[in-house]
N, C-alpha and C. Protein backbone atom coordinates (compact mmCIF):
# COMPACT_ATOMS: atom_id res chain seq x y z
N UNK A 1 0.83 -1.19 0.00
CA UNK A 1 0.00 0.00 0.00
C UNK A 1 0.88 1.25 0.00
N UNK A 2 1.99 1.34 1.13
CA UNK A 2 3.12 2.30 1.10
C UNK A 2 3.37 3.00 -0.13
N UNK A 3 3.71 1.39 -1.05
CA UNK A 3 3.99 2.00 -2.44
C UNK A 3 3.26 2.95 -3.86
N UNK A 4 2.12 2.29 -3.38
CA UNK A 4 1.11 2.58 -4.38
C UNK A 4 0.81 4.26 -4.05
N UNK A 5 1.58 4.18 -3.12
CA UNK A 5 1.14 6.09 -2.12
C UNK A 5 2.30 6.88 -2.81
N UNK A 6 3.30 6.51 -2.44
CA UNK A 6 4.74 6.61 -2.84
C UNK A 6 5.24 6.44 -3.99
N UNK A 7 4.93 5.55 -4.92
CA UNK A 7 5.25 5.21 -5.93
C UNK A 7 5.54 6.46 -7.24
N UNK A 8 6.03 5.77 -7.88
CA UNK A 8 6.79 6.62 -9.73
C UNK A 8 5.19 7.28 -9.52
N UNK A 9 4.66 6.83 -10.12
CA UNK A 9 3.06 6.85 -10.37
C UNK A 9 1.78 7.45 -8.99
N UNK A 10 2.46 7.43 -8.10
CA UNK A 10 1.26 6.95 -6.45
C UNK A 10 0.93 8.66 -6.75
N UNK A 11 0.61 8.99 -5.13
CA UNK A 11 0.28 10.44 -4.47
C UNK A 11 1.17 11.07 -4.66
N UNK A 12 2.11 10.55 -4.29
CA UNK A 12 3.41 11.45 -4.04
C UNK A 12 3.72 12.52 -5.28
N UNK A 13 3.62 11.49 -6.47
CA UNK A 13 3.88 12.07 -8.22
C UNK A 13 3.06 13.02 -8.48
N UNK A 14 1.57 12.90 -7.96
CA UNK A 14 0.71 13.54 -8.50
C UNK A 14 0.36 15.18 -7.76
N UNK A 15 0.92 15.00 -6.17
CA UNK A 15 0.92 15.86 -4.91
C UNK A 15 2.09 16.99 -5.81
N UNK A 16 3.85 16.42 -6.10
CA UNK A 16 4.64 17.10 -6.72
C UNK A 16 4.09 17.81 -7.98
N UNK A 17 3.45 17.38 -8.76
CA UNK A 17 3.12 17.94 -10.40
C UNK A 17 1.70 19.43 -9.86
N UNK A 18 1.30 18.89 -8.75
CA UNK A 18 0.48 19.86 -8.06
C UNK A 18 0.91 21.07 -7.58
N UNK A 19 1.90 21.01 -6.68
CA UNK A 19 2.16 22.00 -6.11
C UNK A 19 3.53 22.68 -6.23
N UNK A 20 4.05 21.80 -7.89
CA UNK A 20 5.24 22.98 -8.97
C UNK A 20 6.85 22.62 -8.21
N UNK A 21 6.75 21.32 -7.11
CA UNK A 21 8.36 21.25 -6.93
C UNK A 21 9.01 20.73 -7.93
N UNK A 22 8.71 19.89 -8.84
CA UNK A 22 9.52 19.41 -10.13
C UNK A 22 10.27 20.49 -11.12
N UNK A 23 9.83 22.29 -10.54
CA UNK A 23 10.22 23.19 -11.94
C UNK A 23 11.28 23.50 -11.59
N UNK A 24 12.56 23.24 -12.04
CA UNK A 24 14.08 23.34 -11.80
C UNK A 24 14.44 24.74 -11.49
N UNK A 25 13.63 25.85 -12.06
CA UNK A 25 14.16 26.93 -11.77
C UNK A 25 12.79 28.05 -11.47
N UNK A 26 12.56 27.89 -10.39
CA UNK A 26 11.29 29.11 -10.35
C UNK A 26 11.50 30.17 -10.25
N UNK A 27 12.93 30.48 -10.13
CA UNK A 27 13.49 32.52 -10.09
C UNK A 27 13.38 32.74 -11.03
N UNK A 28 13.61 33.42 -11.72
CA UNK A 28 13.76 34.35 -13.07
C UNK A 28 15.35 35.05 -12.54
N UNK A 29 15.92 35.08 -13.89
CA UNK A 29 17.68 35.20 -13.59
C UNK A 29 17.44 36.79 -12.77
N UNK A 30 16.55 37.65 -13.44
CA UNK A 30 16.23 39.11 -13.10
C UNK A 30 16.25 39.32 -11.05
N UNK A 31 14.95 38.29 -10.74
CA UNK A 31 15.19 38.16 -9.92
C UNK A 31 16.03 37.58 -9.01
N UNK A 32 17.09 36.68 -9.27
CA UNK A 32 18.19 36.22 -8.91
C UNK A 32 19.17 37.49 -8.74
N UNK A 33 19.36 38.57 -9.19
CA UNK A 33 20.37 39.63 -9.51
C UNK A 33 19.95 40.36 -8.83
N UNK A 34 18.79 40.49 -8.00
CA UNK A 34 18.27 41.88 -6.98
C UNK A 34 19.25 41.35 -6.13
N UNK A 35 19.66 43.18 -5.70
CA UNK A 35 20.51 42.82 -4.29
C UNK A 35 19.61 44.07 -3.55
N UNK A 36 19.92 44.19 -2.09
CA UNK A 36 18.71 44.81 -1.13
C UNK A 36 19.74 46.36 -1.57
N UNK A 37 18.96 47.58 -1.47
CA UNK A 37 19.03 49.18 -2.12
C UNK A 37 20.50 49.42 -0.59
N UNK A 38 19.95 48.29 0.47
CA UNK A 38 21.22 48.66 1.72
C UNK A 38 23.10 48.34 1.14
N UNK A 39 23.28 47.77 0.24
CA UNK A 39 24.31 47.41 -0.64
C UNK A 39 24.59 47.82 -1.79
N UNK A 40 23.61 49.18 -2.03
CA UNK A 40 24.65 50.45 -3.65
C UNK A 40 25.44 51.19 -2.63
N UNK A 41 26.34 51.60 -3.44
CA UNK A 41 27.38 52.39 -3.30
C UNK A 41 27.30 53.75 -2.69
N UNK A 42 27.63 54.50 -1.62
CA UNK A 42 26.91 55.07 -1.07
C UNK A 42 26.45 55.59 -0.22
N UNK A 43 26.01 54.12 0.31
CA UNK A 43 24.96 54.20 1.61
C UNK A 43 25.71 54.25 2.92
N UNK A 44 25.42 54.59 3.80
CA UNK A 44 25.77 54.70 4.95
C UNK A 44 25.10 54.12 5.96
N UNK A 45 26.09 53.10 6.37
CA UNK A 45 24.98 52.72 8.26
C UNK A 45 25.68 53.21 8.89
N UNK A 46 24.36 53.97 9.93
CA UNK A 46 24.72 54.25 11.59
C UNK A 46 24.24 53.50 12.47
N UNK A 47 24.61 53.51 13.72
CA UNK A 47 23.80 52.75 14.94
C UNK A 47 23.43 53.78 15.42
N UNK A 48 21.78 53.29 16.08
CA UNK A 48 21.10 53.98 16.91
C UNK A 48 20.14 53.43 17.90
N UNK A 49 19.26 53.80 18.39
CA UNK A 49 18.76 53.38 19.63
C UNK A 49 16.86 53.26 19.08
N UNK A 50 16.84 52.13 19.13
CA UNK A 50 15.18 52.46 18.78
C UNK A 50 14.78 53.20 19.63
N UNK A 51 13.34 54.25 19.55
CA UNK A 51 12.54 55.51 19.92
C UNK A 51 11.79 54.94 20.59
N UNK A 52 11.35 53.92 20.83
CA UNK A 52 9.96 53.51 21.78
C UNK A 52 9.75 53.03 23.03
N UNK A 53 10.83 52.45 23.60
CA UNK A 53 10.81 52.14 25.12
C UNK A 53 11.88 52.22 25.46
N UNK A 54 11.94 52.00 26.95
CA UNK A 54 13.50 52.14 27.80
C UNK A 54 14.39 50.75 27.46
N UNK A 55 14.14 49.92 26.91
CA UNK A 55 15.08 49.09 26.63
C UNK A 55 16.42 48.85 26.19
N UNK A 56 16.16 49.90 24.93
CA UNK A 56 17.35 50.54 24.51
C UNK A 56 17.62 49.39 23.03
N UNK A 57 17.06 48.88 22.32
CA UNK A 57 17.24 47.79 21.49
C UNK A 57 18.33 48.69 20.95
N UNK A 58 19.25 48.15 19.71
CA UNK A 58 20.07 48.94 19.03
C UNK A 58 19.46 48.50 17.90
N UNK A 59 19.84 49.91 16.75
CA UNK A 59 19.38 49.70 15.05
C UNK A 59 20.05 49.72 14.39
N UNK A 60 20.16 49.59 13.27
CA UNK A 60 21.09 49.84 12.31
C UNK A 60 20.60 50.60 11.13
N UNK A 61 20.60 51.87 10.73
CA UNK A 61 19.71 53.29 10.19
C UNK A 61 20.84 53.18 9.06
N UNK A 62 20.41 52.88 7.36
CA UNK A 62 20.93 52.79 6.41
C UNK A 62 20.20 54.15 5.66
N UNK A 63 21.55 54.84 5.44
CA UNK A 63 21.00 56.11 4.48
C UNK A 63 22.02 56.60 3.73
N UNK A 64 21.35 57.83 3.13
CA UNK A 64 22.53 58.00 1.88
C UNK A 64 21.67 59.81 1.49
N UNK A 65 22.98 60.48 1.91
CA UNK A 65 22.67 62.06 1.27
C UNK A 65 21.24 62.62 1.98
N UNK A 66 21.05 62.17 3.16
CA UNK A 66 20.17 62.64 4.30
C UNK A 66 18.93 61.92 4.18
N UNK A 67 18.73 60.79 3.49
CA UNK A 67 17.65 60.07 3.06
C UNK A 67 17.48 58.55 3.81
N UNK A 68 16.76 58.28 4.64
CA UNK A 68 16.75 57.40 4.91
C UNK A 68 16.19 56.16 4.50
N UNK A 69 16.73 54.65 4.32
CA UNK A 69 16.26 53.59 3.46
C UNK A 69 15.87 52.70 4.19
N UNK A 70 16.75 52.54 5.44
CA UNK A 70 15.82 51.19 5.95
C UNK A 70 16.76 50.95 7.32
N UNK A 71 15.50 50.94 8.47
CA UNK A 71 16.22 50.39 9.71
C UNK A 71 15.82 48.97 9.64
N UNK A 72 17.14 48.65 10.86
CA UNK A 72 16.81 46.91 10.76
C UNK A 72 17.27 47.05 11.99
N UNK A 73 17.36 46.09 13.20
CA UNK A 73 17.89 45.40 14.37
C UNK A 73 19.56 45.27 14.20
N UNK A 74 20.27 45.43 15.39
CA UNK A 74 21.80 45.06 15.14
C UNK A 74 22.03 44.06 15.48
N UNK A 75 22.28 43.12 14.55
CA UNK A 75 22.71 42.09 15.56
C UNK A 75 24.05 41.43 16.22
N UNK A 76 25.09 43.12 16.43
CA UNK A 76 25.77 43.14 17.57
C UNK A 76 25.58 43.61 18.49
N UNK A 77 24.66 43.94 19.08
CA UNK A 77 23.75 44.31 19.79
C UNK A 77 23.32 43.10 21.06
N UNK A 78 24.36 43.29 22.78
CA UNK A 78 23.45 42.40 23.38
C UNK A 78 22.08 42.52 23.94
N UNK A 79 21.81 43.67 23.45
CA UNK A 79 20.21 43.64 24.21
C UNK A 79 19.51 42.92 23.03
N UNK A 80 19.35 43.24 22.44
CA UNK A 80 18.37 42.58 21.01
C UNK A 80 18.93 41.59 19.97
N UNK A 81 20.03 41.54 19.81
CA UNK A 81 21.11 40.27 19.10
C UNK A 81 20.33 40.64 17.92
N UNK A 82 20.05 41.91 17.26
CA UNK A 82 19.41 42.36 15.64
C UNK A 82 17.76 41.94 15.57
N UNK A 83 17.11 41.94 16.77
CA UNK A 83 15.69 41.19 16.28
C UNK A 83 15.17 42.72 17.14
N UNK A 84 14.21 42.70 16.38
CA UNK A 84 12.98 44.22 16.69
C UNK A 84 11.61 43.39 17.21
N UNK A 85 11.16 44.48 18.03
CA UNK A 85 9.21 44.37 18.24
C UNK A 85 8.79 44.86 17.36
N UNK A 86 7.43 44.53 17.38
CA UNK A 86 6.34 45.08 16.13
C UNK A 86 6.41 46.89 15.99
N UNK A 87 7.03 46.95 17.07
CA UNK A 87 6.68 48.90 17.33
C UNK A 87 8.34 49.15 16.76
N UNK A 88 9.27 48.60 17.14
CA UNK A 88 10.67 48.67 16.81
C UNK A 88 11.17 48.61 14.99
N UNK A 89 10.23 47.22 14.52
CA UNK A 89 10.40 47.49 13.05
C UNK A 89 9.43 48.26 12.13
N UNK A 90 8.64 48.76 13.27
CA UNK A 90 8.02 50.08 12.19
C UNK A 90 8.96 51.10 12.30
N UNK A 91 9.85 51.61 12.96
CA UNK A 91 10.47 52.83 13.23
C UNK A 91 10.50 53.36 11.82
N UNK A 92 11.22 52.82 10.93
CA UNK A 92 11.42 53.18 9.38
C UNK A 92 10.27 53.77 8.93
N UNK A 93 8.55 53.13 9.14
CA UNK A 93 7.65 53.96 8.82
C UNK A 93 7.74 55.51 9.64
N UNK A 94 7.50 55.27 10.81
CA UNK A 94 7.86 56.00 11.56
C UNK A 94 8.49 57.60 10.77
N UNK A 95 9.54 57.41 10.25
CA UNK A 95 10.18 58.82 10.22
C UNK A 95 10.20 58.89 8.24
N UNK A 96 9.38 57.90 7.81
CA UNK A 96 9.02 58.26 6.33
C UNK A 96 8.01 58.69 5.79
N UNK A 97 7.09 58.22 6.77
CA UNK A 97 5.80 58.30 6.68
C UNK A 97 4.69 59.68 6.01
N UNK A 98 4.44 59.68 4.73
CA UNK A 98 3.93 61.30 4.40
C UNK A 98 2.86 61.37 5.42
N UNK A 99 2.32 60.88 6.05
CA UNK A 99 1.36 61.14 7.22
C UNK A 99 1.71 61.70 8.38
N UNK A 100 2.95 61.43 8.87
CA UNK A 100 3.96 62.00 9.84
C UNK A 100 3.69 63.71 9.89
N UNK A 101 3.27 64.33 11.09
CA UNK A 101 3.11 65.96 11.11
C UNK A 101 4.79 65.96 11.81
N UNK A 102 4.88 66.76 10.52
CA UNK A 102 6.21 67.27 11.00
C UNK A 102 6.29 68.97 11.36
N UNK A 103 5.17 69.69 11.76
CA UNK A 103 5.53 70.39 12.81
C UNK A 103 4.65 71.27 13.74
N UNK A 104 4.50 71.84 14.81
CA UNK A 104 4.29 71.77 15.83
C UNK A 104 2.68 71.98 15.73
N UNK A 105 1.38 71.02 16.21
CA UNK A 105 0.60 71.62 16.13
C UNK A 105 -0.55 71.48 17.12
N UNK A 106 -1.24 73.26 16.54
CA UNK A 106 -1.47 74.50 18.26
C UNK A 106 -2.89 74.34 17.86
N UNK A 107 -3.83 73.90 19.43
CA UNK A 107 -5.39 74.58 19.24
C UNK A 107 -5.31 75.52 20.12
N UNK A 108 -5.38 77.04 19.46
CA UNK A 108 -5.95 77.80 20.67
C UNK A 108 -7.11 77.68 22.07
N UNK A 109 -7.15 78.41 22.72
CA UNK A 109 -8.16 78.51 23.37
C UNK A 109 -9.06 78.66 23.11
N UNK A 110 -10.16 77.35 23.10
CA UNK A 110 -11.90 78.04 22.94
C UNK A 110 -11.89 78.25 21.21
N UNK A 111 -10.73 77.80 20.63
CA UNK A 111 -10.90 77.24 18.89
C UNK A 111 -11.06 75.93 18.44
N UNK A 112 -11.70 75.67 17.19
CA UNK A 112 -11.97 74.57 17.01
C UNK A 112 -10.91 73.83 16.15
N UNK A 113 -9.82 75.02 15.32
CA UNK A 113 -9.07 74.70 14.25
C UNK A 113 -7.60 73.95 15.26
N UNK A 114 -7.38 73.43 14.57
CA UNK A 114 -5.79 73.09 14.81
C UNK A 114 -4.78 74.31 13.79
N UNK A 115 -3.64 74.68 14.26
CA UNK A 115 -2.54 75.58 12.97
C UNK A 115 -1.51 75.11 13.33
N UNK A 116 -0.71 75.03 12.20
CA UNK A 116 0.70 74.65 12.47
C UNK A 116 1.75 76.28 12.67
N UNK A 117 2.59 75.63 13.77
CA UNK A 117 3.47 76.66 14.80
C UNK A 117 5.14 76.25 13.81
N UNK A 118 5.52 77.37 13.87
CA UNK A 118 7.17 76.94 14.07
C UNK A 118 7.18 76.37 15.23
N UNK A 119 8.55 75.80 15.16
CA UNK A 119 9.23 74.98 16.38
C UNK A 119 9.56 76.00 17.55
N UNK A 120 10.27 76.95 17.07
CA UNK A 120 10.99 78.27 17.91
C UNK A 120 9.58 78.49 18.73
N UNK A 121 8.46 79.03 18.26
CA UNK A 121 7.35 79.88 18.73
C UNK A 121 6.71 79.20 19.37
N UNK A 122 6.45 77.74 19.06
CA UNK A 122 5.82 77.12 20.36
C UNK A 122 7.06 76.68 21.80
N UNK A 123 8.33 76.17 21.41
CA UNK A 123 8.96 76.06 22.71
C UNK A 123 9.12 77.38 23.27
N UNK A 124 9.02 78.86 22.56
CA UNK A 124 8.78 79.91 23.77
C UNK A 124 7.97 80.17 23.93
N UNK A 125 6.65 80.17 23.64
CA UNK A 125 5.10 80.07 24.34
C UNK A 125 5.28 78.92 25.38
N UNK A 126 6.05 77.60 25.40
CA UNK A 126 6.08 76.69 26.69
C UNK A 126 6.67 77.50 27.72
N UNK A 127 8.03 77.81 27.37
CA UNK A 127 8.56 78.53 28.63
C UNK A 127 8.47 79.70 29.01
N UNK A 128 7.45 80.39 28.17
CA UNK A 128 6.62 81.48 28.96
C UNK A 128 6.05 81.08 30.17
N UNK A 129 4.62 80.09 29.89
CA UNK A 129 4.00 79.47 30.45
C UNK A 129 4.58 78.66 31.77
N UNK A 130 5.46 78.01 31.53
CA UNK A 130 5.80 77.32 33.31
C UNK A 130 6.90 78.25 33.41
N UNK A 131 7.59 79.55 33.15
CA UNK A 131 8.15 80.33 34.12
C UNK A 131 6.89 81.44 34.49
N UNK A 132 5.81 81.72 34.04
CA UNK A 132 4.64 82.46 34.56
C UNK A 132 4.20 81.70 35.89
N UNK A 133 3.72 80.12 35.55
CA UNK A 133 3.37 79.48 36.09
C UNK A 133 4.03 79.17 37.85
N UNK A 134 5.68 79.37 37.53
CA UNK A 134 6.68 78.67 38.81
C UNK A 134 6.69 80.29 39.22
N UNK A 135 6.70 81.19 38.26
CA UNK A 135 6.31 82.92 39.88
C UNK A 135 5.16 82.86 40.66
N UNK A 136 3.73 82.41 39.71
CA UNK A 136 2.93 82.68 40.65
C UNK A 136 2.74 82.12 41.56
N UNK A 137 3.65 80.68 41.66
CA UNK A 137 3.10 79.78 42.61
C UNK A 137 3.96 79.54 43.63
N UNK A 138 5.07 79.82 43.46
CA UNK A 138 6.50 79.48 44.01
C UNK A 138 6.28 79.44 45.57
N UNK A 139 7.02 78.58 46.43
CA UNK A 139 6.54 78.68 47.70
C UNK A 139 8.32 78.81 48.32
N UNK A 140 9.05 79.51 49.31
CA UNK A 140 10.20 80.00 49.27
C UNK A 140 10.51 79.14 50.51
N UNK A 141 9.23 79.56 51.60
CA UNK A 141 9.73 78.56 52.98
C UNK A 141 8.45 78.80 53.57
N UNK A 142 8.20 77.46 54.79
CA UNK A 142 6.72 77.25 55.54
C UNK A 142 6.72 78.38 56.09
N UNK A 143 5.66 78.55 57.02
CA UNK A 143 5.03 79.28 58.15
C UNK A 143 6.43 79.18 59.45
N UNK A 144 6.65 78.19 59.57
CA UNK A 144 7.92 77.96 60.48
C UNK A 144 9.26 78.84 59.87
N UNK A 145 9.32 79.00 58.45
CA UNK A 145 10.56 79.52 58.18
C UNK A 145 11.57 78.57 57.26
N UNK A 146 11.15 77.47 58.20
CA UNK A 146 12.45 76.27 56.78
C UNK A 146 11.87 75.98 55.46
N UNK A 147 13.10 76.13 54.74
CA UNK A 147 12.98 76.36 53.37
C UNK A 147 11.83 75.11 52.94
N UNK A 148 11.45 75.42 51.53
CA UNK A 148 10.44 74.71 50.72
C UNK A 148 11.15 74.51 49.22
N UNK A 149 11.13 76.33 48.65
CA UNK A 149 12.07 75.90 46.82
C UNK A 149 11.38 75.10 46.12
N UNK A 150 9.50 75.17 46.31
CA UNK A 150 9.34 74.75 45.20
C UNK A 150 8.09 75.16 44.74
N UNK A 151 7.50 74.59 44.03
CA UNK A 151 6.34 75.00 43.31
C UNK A 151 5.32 73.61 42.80
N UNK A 152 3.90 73.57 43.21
CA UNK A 152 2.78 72.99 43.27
C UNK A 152 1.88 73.46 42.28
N UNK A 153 2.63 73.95 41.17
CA UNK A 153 1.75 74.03 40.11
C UNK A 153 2.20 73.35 38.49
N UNK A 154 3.32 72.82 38.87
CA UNK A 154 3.64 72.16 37.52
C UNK A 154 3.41 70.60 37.52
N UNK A 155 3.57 69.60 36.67
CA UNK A 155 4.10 68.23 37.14
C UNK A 155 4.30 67.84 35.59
N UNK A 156 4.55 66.60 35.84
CA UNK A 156 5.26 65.51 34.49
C UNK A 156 4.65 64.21 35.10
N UNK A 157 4.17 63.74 33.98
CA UNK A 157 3.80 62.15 34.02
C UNK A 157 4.62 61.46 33.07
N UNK A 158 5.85 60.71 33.63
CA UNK A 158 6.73 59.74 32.65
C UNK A 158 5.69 58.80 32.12
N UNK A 159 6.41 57.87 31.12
CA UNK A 159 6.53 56.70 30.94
C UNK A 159 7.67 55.58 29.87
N UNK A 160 6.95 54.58 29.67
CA UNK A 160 7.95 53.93 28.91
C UNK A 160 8.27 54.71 27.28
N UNK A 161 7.52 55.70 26.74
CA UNK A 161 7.69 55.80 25.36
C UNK A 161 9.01 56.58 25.36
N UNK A 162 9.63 56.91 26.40
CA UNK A 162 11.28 57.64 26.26
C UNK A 162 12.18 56.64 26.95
N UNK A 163 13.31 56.87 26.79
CA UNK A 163 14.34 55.70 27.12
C UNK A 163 15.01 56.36 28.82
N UNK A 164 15.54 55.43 29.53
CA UNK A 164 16.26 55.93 30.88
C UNK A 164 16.96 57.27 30.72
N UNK A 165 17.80 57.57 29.74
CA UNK A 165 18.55 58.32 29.76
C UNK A 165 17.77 59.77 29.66
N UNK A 166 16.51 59.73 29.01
CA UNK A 166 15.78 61.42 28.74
C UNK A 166 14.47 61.82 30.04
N UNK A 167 14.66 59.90 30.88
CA UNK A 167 13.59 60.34 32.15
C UNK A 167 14.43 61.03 32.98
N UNK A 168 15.91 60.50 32.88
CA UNK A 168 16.96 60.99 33.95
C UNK A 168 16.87 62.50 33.47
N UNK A 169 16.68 62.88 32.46
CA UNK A 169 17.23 64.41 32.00
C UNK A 169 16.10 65.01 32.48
N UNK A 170 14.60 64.92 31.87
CA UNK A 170 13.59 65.19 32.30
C UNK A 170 13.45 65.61 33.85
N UNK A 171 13.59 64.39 34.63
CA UNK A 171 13.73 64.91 36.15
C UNK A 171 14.63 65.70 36.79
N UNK A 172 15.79 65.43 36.50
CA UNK A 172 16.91 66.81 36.81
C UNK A 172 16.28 67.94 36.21
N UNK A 173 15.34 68.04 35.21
CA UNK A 173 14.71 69.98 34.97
C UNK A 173 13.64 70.28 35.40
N UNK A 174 12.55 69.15 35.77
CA UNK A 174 11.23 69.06 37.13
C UNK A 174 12.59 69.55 38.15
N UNK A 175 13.55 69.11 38.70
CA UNK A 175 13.81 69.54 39.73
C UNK A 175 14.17 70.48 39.99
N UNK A 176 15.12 70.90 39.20
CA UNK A 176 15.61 72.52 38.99
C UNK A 176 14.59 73.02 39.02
N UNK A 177 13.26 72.91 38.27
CA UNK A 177 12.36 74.24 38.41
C UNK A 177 11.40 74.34 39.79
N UNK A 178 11.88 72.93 40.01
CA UNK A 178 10.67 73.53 42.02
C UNK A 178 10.05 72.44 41.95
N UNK A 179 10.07 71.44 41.21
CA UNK A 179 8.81 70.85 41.00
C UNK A 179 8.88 69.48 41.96
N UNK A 180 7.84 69.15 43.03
CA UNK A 180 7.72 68.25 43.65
C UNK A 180 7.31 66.68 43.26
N UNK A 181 7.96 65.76 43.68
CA UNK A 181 7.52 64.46 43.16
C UNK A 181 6.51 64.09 44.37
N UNK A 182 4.96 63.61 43.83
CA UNK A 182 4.46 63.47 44.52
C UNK A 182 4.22 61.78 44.24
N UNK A 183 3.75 60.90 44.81
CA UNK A 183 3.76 59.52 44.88
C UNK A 183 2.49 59.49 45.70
N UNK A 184 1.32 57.92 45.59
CA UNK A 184 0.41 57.78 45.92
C UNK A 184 0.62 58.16 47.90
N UNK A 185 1.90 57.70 48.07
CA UNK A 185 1.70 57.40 49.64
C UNK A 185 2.13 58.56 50.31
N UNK A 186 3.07 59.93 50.03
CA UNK A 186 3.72 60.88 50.63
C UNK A 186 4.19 61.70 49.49
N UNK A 187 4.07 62.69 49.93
CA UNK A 187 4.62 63.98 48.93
C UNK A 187 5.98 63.97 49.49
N UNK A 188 6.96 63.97 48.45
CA UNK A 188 8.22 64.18 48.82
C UNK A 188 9.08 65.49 48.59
């Protein structure tokens, strides 16, 4: 029975003629000769740090004349040994993307429109705003006299979408400006 399955003639012959393994050459020479656009002459890789969590995966950012072609995973890299998350190998969409707003954008007060800001004009409308914000509120020292140095009107909510190194930066400038870390159990 084996044979009759198996056989010159059986399933086996008829399964192969089915599903095209007998055709000696299914590339086309054309396609045999593509090589990936990361190997013309040219191009440039850098390493970098994927954008999306504190992990720190490393990338490898292939470009050429300020154009970017294609991130991939490093795989000298011991955090990631070259393998990405689903959020990690989009990065490439990420910064190609014609959907991508590339720049700053403002709803006024009590408007319905969105407008796009220069970069300059909205980071000094921010630091208008929390140095307005850290005068009016500023607290210098208690009722007793010992110092305070800070201010109860700003805050920051981290999370994972920045890496260790920009929460560390982040909080060293909450602190410089007064700003208290408060936690469910004690204000510190």
């Amino acid at each position: 029975m084996f044979l009759k399955i198996t056989g010159k003639d059986g399933l086996w012959s008829k399964l192969r003629d089915h599903v095209g393994v007998k055709v000696e050459h299914p590339i086309s020479p054309e396609t045999r000769n593509l090589k990936a656009r990361i190997h013309d002459e040219g191009v440039e890789k850098t390493k970098s740090i994927c954008p999306y969590c504190a992990v720190g995966c490393s990338t490898l950012v292939y470009h050429r004349d300020g154009r970017i072609l294609d991130i991939e995973g490093n795989p000298e890299s011991p955090i990631n040994a070259g393998t990405l998350c689903p959020k990690g190998s989009a990065t490439f969409g990420l910064h190609v993307s014609p959907h991508r707003w590339t720049t700053v954008r403002y709803r006024r007060p009590y408007s319905a429109e969105w407008e796009d800001l220069p970069l300059e004009e909205a980071m000094e409308m921010i630091a208008r705003r929390v140095k307005k914000a850290r005068d009016e509120s500023w607290e210098e020292s208690q009722e007793d006299g010992s110092p305070l140095n800070r201010t109860m009107a700003l805050t920051s909510i981290g999370g994972a979408a920045i890496d260790n190194e920009e929460n560390y930066l982040i909080t060293k400038l909450f602190h410089s400006l007064g700003v208290v870390r408060v936690t469910n159990q004690a204000r510190i």
